[in-house]
Protein backbone atom coordinates (compact mmCIF):
# COMPACT_ATOMS: atom_id res chain seq x y z
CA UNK A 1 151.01 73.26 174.58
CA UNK A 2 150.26 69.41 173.53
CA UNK A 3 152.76 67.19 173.21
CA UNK A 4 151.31 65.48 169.98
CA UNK A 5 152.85 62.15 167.64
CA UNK A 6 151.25 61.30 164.20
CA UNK A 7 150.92 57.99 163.27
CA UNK A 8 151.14 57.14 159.52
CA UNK A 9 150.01 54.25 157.88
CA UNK A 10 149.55 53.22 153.83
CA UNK A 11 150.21 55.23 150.98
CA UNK A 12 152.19 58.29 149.93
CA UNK A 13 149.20 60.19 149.97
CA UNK A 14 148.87 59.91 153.53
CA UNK A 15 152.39 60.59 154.43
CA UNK A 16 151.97 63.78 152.47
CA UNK A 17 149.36 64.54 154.43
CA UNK A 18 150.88 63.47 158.14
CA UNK A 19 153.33 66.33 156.96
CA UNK A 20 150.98 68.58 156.72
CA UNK A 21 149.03 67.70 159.68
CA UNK A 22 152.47 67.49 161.82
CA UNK A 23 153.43 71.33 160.58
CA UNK A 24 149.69 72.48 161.41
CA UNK A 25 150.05 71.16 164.96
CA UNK A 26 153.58 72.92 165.54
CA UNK A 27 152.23 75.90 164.08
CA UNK A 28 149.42 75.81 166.71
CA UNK A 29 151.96 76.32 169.52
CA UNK A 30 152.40 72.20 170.11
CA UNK A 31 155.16 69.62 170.01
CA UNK A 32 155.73 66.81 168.15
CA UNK A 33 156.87 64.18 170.63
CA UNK A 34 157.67 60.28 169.83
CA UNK A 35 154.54 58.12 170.42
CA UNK A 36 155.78 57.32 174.25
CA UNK A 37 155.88 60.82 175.11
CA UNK A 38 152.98 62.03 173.34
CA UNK A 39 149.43 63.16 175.60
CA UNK A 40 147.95 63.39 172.11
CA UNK A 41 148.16 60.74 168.87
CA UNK A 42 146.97 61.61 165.68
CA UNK A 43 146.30 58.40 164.11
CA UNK A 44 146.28 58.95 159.54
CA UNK A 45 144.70 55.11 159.38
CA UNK A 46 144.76 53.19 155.77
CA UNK A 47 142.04 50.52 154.95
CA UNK A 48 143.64 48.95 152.27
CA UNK A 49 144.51 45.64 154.18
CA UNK A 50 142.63 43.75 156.89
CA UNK A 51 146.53 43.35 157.99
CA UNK A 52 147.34 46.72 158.46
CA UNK A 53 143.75 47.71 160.03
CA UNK A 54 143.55 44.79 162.82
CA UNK A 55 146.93 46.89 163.49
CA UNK A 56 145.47 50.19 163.39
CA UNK A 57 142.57 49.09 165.74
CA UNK A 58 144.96 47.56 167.89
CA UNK A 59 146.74 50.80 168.67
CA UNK A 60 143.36 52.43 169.15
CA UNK A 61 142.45 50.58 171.68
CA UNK A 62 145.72 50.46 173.12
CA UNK A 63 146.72 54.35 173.02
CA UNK A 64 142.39 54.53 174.74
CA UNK A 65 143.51 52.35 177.66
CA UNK A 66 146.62 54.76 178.44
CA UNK A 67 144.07 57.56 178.60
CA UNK A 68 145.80 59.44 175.50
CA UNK A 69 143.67 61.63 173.72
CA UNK A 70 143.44 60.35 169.97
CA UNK A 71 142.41 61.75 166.77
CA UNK A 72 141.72 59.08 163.69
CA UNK A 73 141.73 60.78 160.55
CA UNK A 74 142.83 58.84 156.76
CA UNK A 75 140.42 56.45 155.04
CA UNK A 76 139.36 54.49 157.91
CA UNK A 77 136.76 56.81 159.29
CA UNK A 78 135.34 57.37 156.03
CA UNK A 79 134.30 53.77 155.74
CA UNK A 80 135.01 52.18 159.35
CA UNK A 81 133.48 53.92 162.03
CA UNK A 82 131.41 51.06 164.03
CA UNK A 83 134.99 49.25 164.12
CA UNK A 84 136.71 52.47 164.90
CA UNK A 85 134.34 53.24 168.34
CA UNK A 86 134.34 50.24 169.07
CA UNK A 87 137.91 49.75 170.05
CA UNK A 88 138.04 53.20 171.39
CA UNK A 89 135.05 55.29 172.15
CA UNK A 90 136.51 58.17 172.84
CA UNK A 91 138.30 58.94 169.84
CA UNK A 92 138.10 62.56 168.05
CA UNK A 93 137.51 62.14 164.14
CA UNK A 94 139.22 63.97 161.57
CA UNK A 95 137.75 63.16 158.12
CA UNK A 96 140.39 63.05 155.49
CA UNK A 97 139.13 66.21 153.59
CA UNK A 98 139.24 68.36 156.51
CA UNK A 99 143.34 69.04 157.69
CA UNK A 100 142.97 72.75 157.66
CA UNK A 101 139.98 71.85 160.76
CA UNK A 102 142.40 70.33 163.14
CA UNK A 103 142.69 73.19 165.28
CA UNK A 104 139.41 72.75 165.87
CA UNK A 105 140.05 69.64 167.28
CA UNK A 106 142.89 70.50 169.25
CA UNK A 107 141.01 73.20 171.37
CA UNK A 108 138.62 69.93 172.60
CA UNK A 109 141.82 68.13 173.35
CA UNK A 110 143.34 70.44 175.35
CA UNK A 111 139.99 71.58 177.44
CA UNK A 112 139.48 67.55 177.83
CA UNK A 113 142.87 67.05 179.31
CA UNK A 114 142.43 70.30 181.46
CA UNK A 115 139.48 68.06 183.39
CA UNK A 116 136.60 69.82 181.33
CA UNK A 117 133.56 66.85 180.76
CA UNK A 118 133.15 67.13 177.08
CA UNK A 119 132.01 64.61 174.46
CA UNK A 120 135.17 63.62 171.66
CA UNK A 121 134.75 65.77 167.90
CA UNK A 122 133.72 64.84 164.71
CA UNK A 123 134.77 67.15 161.24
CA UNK A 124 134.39 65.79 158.28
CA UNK A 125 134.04 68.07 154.80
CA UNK A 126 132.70 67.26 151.48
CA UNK A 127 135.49 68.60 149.32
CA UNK A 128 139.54 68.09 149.88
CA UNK A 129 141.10 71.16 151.40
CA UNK A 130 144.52 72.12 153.00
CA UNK A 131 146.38 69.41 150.89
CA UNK A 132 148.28 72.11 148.41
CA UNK A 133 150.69 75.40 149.36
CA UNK A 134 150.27 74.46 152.98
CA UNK A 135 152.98 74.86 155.56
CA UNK A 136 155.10 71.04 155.92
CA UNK A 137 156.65 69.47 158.26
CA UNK A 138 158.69 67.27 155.19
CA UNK A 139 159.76 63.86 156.54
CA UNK A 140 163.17 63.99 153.97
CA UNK A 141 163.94 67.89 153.64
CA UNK A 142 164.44 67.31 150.20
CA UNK A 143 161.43 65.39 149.12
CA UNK A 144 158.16 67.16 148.67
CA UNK A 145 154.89 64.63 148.08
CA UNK A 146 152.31 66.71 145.91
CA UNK A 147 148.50 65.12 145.85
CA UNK A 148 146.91 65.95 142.76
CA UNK A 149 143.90 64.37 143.18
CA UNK A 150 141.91 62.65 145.20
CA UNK A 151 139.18 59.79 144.88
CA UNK A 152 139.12 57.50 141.85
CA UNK A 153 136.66 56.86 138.62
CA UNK A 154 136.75 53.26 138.99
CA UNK A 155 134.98 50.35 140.82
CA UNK A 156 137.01 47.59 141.30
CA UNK A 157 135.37 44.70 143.23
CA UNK A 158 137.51 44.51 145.54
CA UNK A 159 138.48 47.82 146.56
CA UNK A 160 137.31 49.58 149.55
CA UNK A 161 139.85 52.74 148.89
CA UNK A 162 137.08 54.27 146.29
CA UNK A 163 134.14 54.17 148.76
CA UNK A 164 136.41 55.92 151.28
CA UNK A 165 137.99 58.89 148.88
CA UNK A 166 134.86 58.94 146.68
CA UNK A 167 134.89 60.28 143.22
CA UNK A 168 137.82 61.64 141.19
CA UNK A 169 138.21 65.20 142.03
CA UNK A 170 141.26 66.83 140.48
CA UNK A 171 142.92 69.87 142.16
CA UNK A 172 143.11 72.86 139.73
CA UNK A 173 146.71 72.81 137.96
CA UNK A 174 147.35 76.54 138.67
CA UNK A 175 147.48 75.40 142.47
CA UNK A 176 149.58 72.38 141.81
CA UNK A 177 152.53 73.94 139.83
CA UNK A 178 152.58 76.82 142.52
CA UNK A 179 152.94 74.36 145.06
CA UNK A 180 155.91 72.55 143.53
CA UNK A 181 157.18 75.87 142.62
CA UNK A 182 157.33 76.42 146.17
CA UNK A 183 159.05 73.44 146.98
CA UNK A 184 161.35 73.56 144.79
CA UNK A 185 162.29 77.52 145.96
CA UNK A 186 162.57 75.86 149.73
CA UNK A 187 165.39 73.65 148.03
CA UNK A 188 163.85 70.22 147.58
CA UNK A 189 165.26 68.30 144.87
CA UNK A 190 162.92 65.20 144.07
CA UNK A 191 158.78 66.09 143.86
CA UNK A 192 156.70 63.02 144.31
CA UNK A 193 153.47 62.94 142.43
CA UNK A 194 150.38 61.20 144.35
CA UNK A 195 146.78 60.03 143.82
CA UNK A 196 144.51 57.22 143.70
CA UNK A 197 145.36 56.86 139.76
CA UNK A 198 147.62 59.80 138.45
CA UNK A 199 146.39 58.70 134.93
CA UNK A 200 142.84 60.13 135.57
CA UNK A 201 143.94 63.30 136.68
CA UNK A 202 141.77 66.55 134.78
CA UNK A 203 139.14 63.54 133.64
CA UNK A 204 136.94 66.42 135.85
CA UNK A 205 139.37 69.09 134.87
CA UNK A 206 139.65 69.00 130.64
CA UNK A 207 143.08 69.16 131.12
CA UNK A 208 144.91 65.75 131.42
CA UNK A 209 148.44 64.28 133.18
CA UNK A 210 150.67 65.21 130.09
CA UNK A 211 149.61 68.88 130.49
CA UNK A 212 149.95 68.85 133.65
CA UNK A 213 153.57 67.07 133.39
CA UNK A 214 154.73 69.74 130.86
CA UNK A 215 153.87 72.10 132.91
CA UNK A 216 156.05 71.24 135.96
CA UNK A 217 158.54 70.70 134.40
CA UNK A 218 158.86 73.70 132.67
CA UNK A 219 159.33 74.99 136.31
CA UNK A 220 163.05 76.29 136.73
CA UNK A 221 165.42 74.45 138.39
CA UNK A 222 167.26 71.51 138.94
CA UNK A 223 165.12 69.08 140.27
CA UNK A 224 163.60 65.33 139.26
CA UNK A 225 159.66 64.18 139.18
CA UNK A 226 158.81 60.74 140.21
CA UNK A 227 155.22 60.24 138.67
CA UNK A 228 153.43 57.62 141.05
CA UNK A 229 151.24 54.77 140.17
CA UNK A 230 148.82 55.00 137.26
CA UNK A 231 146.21 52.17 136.30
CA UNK A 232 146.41 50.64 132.66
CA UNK A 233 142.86 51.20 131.55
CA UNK A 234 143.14 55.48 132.19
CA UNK A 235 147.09 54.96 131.46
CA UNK A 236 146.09 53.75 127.73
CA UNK A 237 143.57 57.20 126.52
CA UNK A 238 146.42 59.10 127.22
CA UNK A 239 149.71 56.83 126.58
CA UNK A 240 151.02 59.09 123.12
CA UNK A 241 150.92 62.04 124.87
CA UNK A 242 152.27 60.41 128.25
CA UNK A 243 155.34 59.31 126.48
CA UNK A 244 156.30 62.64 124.98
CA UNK A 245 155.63 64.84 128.53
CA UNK A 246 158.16 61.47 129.63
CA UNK A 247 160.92 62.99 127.15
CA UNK A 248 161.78 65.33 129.79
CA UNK A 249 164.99 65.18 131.82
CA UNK A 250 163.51 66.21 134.77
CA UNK A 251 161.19 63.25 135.16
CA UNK A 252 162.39 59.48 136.07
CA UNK A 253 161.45 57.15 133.77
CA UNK A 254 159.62 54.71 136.28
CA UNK A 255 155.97 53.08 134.76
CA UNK A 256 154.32 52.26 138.03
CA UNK A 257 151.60 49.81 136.30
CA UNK A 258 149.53 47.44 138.58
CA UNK A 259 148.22 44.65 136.30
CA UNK A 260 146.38 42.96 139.72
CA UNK A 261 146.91 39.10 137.71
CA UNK A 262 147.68 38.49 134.45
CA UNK A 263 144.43 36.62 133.67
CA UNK A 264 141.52 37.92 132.14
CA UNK A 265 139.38 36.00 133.66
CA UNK A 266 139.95 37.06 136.88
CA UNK A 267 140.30 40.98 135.77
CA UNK A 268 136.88 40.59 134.90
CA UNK A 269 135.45 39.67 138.29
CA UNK A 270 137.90 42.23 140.00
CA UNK A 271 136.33 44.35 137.59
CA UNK A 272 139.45 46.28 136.32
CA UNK A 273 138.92 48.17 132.70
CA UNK A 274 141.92 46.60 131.40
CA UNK A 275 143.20 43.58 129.13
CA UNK A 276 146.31 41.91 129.52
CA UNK A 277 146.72 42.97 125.72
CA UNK A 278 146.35 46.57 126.65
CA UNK A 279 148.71 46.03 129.61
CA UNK A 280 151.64 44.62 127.32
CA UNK A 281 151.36 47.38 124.95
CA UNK A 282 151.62 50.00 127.44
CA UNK A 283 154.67 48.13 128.62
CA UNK A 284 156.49 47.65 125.38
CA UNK A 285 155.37 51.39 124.13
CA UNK A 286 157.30 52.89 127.38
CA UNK A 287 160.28 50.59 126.89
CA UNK A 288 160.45 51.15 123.36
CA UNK A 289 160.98 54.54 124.22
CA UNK A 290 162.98 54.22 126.89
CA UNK A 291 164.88 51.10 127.12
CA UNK A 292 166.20 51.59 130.49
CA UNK A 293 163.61 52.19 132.20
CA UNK A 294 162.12 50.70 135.46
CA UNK A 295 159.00 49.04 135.63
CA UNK A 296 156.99 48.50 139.25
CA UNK A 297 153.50 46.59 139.06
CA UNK A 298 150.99 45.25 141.87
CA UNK A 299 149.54 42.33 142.04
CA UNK A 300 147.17 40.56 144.20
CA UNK A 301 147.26 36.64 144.75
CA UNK A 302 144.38 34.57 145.34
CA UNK A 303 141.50 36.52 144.38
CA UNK A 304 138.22 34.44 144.44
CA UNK A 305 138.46 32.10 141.16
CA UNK A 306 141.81 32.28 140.24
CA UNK A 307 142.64 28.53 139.51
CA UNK A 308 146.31 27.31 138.45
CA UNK A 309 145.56 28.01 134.66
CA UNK A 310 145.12 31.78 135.71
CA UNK A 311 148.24 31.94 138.36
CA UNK A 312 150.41 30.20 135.63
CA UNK A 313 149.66 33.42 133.42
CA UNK A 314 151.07 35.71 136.14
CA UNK A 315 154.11 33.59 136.40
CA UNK A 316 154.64 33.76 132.73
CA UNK A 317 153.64 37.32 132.58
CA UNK A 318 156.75 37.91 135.31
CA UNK A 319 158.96 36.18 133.40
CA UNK A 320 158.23 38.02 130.17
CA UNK A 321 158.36 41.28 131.14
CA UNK A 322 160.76 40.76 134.03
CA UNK A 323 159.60 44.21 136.13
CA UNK A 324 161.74 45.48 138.90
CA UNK A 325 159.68 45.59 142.09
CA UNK A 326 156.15 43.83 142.45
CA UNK A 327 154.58 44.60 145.18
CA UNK A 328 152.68 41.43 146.18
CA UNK A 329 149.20 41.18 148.69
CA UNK A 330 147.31 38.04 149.47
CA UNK A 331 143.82 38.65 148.45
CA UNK A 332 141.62 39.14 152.00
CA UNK A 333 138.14 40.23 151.82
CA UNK A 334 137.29 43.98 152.22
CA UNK A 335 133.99 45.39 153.54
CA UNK A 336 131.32 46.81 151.81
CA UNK A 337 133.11 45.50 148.41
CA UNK A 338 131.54 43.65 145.91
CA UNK A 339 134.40 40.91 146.37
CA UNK A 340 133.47 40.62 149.70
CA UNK A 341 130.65 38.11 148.68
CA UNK A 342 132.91 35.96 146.54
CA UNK A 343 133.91 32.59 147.30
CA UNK A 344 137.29 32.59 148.62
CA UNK A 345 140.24 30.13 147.96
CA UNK A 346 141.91 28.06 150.51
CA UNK A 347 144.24 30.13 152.51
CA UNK A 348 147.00 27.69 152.33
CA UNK A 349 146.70 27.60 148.33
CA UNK A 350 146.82 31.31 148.84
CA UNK A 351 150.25 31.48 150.96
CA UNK A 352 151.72 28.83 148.32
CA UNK A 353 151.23 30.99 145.51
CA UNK A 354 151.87 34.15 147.38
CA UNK A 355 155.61 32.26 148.64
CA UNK A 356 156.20 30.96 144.50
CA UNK A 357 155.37 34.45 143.37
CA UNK A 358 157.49 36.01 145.85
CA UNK A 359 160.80 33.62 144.70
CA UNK A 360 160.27 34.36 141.12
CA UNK A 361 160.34 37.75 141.59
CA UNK A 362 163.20 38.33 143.85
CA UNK A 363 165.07 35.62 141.80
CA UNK A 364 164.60 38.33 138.27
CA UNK A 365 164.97 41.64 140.68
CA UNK A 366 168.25 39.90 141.74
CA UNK A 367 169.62 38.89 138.13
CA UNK A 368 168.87 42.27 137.11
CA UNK A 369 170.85 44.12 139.61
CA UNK A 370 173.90 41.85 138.89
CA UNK A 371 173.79 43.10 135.72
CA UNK A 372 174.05 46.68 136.47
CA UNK A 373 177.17 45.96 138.50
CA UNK A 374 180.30 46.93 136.77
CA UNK A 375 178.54 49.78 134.97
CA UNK A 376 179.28 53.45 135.24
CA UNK A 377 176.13 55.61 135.39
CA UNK A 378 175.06 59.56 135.94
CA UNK A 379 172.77 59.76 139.01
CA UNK A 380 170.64 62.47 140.68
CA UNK A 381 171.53 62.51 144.41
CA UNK A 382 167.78 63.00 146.16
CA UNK A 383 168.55 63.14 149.80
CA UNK A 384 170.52 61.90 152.75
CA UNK A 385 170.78 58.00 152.94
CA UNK A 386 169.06 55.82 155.84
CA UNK A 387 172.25 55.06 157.31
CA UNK A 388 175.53 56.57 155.63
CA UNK A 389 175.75 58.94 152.73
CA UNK A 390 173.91 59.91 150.23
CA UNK A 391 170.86 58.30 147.94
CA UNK A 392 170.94 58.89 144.60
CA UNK A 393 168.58 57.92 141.70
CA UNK A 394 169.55 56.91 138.32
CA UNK A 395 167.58 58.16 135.37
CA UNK A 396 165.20 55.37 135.86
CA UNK A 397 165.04 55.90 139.30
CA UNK A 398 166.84 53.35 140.47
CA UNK A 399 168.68 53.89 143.93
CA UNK A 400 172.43 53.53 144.33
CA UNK A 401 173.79 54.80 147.98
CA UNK A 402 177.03 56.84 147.74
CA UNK A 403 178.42 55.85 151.11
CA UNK A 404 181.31 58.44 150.44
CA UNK A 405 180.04 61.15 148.27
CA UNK A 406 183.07 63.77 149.58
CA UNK A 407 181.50 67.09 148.61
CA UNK A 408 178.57 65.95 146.63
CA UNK A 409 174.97 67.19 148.24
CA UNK A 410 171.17 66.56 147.65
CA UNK A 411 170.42 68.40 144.31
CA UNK A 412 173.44 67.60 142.49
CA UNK A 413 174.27 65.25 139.82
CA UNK A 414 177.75 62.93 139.94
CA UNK A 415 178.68 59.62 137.57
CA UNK A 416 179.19 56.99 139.68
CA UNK A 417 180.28 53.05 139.39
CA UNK A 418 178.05 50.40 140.83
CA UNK A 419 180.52 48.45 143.04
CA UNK A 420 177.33 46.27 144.47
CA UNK A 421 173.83 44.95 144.41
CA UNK A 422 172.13 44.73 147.53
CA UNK A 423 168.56 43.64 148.06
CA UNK A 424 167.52 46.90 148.19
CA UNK A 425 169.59 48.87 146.46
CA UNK A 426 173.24 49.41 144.79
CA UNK A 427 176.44 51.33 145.77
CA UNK A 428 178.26 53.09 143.57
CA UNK A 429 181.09 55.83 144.06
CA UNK A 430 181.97 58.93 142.59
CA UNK A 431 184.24 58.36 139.48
């Protein structure tokens, strides 16, 4: 028996599959262990930012010079193996497509650590496999992350996540909706949907995201969809449609929508398929239709020729449409990108936008929360909270902690008042 810890970094994606890899280890006759007790790391790397891989290599290296045994699997690998061996040389490679081969794996662990002189593994398969109706090991019991897709159409300059998961390849909708059917019979209340761009789903398939939405949730049950991020260009072909599979209860009406910058100019040489025009419409289309809804969007600051004229338009652009969480990256060159031969801006132009973006944004997240205060709202309680109680979502998926929810449990449904707006969240109580 190993005693084995899996180490997740990046996107929802790869926490789904970190559950799946944990449940395939402890269904091999192992242990999962915290990362000082563990003889074996898996390490499920993301290459989005050079942040968060100088990290990943760091722990590498690290986990090589305490003679663990470790296992990279996720994007890096894909992309990144001259950095990967070179901060460990030892490690065993998992390629992202391949969970279902980690046994494999795990029989060259275990006859390395038993003092037998054999050379690390490599797997790596064309084609995604093992990501649907496998075995879990959930990290909320009531939350179940469902992939539907892997890989992504587009080309953006800057992106090195679309050399590492390749082309769009859908997974066949029969296999999806048993999976969540599944989940759903094993009592979990909230299904997350995950991919590169859920908008492009089926482009491979001939049958699209609004299918596919109507679908699940004609699944029985009482249980909410949170439909992930979905880029504007592939979010536009199928926006009609979109908004009436949205009409259901079951899903939260949340537009994840990364515009990148609100500048033309520079969505040219990032080379996204979108307009700012065709941005706003999406945007105004959704809240037209539902005018509480929650909007999310990405954006990246600094990107090589944005100049104040183009920074001023994301500024106005937040202050227009006001949306409720931007998540914010300074732009830093990725390999092997098309970006990556761009001039780039002055770093400390860079942090002064990034630290101006980052005000205006929690200054409008902030004035919109004190506005919900006061108000009495029907939630969907999702799972246990971090610390006390339960967290619930409203509609819109926005979170309010019960901190004494009495006989309420994950799955149900309760009105509650909003007492408070925290940074990250609101309480409310049962009314």
């Amino acid at each position: 028996m190993l005693n084995i810890h899996v180490a997740t970094f990046g996107c929802t994606a790869n926490q789904s599959s970190s559950e799946i890899l944990e449940a395939k280890a402890v269904g091999l006759g192992n242990r999962l262990v915290s990362e000082r007790e563990a003889d074996v790391i898996i390490c499920n790397t993301c290459t989005v930012k050079d942040t968060t891989e100088q990290k990943i290599l760091h722990k590498i290296k690290e986990w090589g010079f305490q003679g663990r045994e470790v296992i990279v699997t996720g994007c890096m690998p894909q992309v990144q193996m001259d950095e990967i061996l070179e901060n460990n040389p030892e490690v065993h490679v998992l390629g992202m497509n391949s969970l279902l081969k980690l046994g494999v794996i795990l029989n060259r662990v275990h006859e390395r650590l038993e003092g037998h002189s054999l050379r690390p593994m490599s797997v790596f398969e064309d084609f995604p496999e093992g990501l649907l109706n496998v075995p879990r090991n959930r990290s909320s019991p009531n939350i179940h992350i469902c992939q539907i897709s892997q890989g992504c159409n587009n080309r953006c300059s800057y992106c090195i996540v679309t050399l590492a998961r390749g082309h769009l390849y859908s997974f066949d909708a029969d296999s999806i909706v048993t999976d969540i059917e599944q989940a759903v019979y094993e009592g979990c209340s909230e299904i997350w949907l995950t991919s590169q761009d859920n908008a492009q789903y089926g482009l491979d398939k001939g049958i699209y995201l609004p299918a596919l939405l109507k679908r699940i949730t004609a699944i029985p049950g009482d249980f909410r969809l949170r439909v992930g991020m979905m880029n504007p260009a592939s979010t536009l072909e199928i926006l009609d449609e979109l908004l009436e599979a949205y009409s259901s209860d079951k899903i939260y009406k949340v537009l994840h929508l990364p515009i990148q910058s609100a500048s033309d100019k520079v969505l040219g040489r990032m080379k996204r398929k979108h307009t700012m025009q065709q941005a706003n419409i999406i945007v105004e289309k959704f809240r037209d239709a539902f005018p509480e809804s929650t909007l999310f969007t990405d954006i990246i600051v600094g990107f090589p020729g944005e100049d104040e004229e183009d920074f001023e338009l994301t500024l106005d652009w937040i202050r227009t449409y006001r949306p409720d969480k931007v998540n914010i990256s300074r732009y830093t060159p990725r390999p092997y990108t098309e970006a990556q031969q761009f001039r780039n801006i002055d770093t400390r132009i860079v942090v002064e936008r990034s630290g101006k973006l980052h005000r205006l944004c929690n200054q409008i997240k902030l004035g919109k929360k004190e506005d919900m205060v006061g108000r009495e709202v029907d939630v969907f309680i999702s799972q246990q909270a971090k610390v006390k109680g339960l967290m619930s979502r409203t509609a819109s998926y926005k979170p309010v902690v019960i901190p004494e929810p009495g006989e309420f449990c994950p799955g149900q449904r309760c009105r509650v008042k909003i007492e408070e707006a925290t940074p990250g969240y609101f309480i409310g109580h049962p009314v």
